[in-house]
C-alpha atoms as a PDB file:
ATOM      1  CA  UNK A   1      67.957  98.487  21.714  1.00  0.00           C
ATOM      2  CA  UNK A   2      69.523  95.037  20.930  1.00  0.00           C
ATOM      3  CA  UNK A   3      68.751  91.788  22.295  1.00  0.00           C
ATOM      4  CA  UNK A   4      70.681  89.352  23.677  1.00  0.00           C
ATOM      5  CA  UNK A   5      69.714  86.168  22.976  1.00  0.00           C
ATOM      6  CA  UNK A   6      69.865  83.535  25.668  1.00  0.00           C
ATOM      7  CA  UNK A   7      71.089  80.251  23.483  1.00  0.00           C
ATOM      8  CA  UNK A   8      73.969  83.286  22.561  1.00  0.00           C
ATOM      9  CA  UNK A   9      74.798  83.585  25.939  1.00  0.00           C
ATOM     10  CA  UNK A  10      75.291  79.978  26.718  1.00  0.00           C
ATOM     11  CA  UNK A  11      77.075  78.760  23.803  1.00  0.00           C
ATOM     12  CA  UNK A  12      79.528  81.145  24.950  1.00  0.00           C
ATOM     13  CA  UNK A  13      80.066  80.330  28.338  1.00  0.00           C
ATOM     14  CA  UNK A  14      80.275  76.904  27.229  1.00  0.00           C
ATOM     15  CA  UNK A  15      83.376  78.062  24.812  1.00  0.00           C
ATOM     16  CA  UNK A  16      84.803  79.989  27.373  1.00  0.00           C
ATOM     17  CA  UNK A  17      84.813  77.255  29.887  1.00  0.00           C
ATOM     18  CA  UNK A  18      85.548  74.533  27.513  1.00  0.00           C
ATOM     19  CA  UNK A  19      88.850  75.948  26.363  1.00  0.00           C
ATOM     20  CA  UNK A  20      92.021  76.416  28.157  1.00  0.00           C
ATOM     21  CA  UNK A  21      91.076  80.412  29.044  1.00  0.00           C
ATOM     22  CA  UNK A  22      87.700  78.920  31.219  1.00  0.00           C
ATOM     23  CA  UNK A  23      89.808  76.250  33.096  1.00  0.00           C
ATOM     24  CA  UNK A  24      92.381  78.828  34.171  1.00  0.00           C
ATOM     25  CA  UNK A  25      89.017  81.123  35.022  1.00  0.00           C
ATOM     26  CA  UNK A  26      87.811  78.736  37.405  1.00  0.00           C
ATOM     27  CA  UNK A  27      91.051  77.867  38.859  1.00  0.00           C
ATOM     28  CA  UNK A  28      91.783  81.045  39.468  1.00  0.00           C
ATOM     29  CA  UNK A  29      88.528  81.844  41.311  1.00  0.00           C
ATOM     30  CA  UNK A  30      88.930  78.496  43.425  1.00  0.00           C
ATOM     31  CA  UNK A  31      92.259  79.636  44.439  1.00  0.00           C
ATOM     32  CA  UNK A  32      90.939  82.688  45.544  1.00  0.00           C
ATOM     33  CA  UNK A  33      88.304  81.824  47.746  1.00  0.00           C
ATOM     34  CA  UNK A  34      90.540  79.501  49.225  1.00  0.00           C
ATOM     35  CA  UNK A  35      93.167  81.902  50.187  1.00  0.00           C
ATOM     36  CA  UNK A  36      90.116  84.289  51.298  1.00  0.00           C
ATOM     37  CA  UNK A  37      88.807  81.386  53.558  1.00  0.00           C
ATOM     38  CA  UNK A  38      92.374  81.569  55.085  1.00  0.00           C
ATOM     39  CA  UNK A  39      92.819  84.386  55.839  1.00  0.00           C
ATOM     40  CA  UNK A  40      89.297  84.531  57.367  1.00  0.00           C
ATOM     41  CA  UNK A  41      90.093  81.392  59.338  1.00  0.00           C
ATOM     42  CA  UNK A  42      93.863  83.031  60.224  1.00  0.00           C
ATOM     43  CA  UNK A  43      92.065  85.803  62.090  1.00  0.00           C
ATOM     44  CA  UNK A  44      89.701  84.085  63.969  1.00  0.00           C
ATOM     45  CA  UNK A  45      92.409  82.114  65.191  1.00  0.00           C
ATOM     46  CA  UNK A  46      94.622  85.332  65.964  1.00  0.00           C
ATOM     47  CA  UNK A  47      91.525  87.298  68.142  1.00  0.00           C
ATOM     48  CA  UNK A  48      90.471  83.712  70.188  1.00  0.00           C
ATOM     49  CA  UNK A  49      94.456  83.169  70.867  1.00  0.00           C
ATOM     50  CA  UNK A  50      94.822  86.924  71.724  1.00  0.00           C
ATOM     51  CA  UNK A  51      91.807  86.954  73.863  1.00  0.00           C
ATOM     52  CA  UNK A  52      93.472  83.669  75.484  1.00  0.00           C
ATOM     53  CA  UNK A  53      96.356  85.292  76.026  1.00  0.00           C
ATOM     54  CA  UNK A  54      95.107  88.373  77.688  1.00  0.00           C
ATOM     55  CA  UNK A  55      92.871  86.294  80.155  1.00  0.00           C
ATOM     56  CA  UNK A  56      95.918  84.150  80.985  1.00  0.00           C
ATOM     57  CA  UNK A  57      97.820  87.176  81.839  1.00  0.00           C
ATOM     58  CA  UNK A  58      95.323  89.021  83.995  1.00  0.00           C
ATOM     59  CA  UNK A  59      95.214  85.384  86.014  1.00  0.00           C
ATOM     60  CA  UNK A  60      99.179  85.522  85.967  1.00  0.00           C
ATOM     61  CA  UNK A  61      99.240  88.855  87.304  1.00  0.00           C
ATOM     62  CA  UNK A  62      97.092  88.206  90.154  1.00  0.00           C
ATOM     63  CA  UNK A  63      98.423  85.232  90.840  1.00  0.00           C
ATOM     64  CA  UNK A  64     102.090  86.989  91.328  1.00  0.00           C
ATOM     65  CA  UNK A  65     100.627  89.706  93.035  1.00  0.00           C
ATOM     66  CA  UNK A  66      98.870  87.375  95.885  1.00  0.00           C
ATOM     67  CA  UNK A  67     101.775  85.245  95.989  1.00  0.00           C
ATOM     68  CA  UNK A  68     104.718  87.847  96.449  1.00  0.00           C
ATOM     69  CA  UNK A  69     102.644  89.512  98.852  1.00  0.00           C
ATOM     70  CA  UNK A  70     101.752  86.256 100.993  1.00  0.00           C
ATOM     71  CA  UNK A  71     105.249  85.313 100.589  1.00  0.00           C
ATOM     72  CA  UNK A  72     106.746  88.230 101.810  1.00  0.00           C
ATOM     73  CA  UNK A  73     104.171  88.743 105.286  1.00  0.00           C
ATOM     74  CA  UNK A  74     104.902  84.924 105.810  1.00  0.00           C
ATOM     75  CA  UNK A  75     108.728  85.315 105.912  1.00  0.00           C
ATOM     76  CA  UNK A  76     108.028  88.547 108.924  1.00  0.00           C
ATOM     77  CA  UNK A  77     105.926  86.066 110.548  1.00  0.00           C
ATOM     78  CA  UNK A  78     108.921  83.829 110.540  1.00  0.00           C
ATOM     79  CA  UNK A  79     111.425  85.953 111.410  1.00  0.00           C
ATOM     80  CA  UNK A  80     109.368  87.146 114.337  1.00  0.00           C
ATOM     81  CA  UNK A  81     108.910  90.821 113.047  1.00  0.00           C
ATOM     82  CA  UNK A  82     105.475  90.563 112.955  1.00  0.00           C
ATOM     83  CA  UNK A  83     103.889  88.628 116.216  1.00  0.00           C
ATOM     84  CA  UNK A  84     100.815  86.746 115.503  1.00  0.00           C
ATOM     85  CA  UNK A  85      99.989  86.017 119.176  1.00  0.00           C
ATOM     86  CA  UNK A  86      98.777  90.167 119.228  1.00  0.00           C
ATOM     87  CA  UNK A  87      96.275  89.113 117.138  1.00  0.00           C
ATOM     88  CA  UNK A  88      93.052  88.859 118.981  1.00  0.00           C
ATOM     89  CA  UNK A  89      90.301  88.955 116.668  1.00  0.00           C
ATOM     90  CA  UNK A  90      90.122  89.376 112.159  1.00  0.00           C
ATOM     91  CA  UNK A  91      92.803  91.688 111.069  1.00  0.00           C
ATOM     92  CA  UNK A  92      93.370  93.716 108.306  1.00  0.00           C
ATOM     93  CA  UNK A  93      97.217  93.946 108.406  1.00  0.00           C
ATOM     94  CA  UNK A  94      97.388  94.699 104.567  1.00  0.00           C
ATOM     95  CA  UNK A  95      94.995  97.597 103.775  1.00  0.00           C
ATOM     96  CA  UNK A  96      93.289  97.127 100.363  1.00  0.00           C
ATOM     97  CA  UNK A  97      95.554  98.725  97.856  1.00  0.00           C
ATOM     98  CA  UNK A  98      94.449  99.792  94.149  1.00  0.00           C
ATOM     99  CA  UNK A  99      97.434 102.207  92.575  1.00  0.00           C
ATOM    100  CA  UNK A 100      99.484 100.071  90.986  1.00  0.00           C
ATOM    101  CA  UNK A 101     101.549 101.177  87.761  1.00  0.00           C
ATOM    102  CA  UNK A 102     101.099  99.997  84.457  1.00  0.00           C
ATOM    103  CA  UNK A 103      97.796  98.049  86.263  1.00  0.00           C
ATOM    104  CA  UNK A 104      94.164  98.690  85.815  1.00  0.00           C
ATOM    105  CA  UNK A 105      91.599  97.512  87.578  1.00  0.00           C
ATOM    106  CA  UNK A 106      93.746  95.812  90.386  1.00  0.00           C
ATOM    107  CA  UNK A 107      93.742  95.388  94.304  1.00  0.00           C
ATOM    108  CA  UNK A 108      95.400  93.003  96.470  1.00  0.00           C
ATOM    109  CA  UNK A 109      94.580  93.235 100.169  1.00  0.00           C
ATOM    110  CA  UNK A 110      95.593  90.520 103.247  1.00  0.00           C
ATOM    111  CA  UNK A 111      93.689  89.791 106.393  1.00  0.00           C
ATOM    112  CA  UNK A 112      94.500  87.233 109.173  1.00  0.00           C
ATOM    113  CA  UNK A 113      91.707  85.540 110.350  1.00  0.00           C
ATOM    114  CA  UNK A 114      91.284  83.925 113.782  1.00  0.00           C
ATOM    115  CA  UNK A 115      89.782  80.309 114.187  1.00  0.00           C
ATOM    116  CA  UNK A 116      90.185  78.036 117.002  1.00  0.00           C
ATOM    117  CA  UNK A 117      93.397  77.195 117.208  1.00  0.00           C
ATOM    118  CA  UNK A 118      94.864  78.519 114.211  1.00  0.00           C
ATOM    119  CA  UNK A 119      95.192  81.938 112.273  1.00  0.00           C
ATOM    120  CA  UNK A 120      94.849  82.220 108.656  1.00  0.00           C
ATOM    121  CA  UNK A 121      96.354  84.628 106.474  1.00  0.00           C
ATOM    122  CA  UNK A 122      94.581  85.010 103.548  1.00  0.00           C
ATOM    123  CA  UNK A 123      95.890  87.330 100.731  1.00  0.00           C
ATOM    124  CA  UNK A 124      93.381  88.586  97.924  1.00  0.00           C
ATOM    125  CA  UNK A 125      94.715  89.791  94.765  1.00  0.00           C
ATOM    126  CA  UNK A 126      92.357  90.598  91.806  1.00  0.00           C
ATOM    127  CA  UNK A 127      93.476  91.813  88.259  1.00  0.00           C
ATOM    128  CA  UNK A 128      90.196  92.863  86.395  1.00  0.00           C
ATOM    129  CA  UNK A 129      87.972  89.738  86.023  1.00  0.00           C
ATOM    130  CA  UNK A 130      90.884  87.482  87.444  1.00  0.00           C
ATOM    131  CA  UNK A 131      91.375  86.951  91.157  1.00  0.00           C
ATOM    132  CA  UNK A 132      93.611  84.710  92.982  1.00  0.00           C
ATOM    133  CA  UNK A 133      93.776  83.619  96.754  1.00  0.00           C
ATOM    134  CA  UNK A 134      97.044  82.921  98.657  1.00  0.00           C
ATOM    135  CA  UNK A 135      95.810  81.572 102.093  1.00  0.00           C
ATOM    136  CA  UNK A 136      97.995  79.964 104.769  1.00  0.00           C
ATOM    137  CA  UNK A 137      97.428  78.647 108.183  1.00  0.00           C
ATOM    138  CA  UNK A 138      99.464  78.706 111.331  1.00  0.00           C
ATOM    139  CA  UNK A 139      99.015  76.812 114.657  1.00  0.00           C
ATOM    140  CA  UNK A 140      98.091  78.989 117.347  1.00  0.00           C
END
């Protein structure tokens, strides 16, 4: 069995890193865990955007959903298809609906709600976690 001497070892490290051959070395390996610390950082970046992005459009979704829905029962109010003064107490003139395609996790359901002097229609959409509110208020 040989032995390595320590003083050996050193005195060629220090050769190695004094000449040109050990600056390249440790270039090299600096360069590397920089470009490894970037593409580390790039994906962190890339999930917390995505996840962003994904939360954004379940609150987009909902939003639409609420809206178009509100949108369209106001305009029957307005044309006088649908008569508010029939409504004597809460109403559920939207029943709570869940199948829509390409959507998991969703429901959107309106009610009209009776308070003195007014009724509110109040639309409820909700896209998993994300739910949006479309309420508006007519004079009785």
């Amino acid at each position: 069995m040989r032995r390595i001497r320590c003083d050996n070892l050193i005195k060629r490290t220090t050769a190695i890193l004094g000449n040109n051959e050990g600056t390249s070395l440790v270039l090299v390996s600096i360069l590397a865990i920089l470009v490894l610390m970037s593409v580390v950082i790039l994906r962190l970046a890339t999930t917390t955007f995505m996840a962003s992005s994904n939360r954004q459009l379940n609150q987009d979704q909902a939003y639409e959903l609420a809206a178009s829905l509100g949108a369209s029962i106001d305009e029957l109010i307005d044309s006088g298809k649908y008569d508010l003064d029939s409504v004597v107490s809460d109403r559920n003139i939207f029943p709570k609906k869940t199948d829509f395609a390409g959507l998991s996790n969703t429901s959107v359901e309106a009610w009209i709600y009776i308070k003195p002097g007014a009724k509110i229609l109040v639309v409820t959409a909700k896209v998993k976690n994300a739910q949006y509110v479309y309420t508006k208020e007519y004079a009785s």
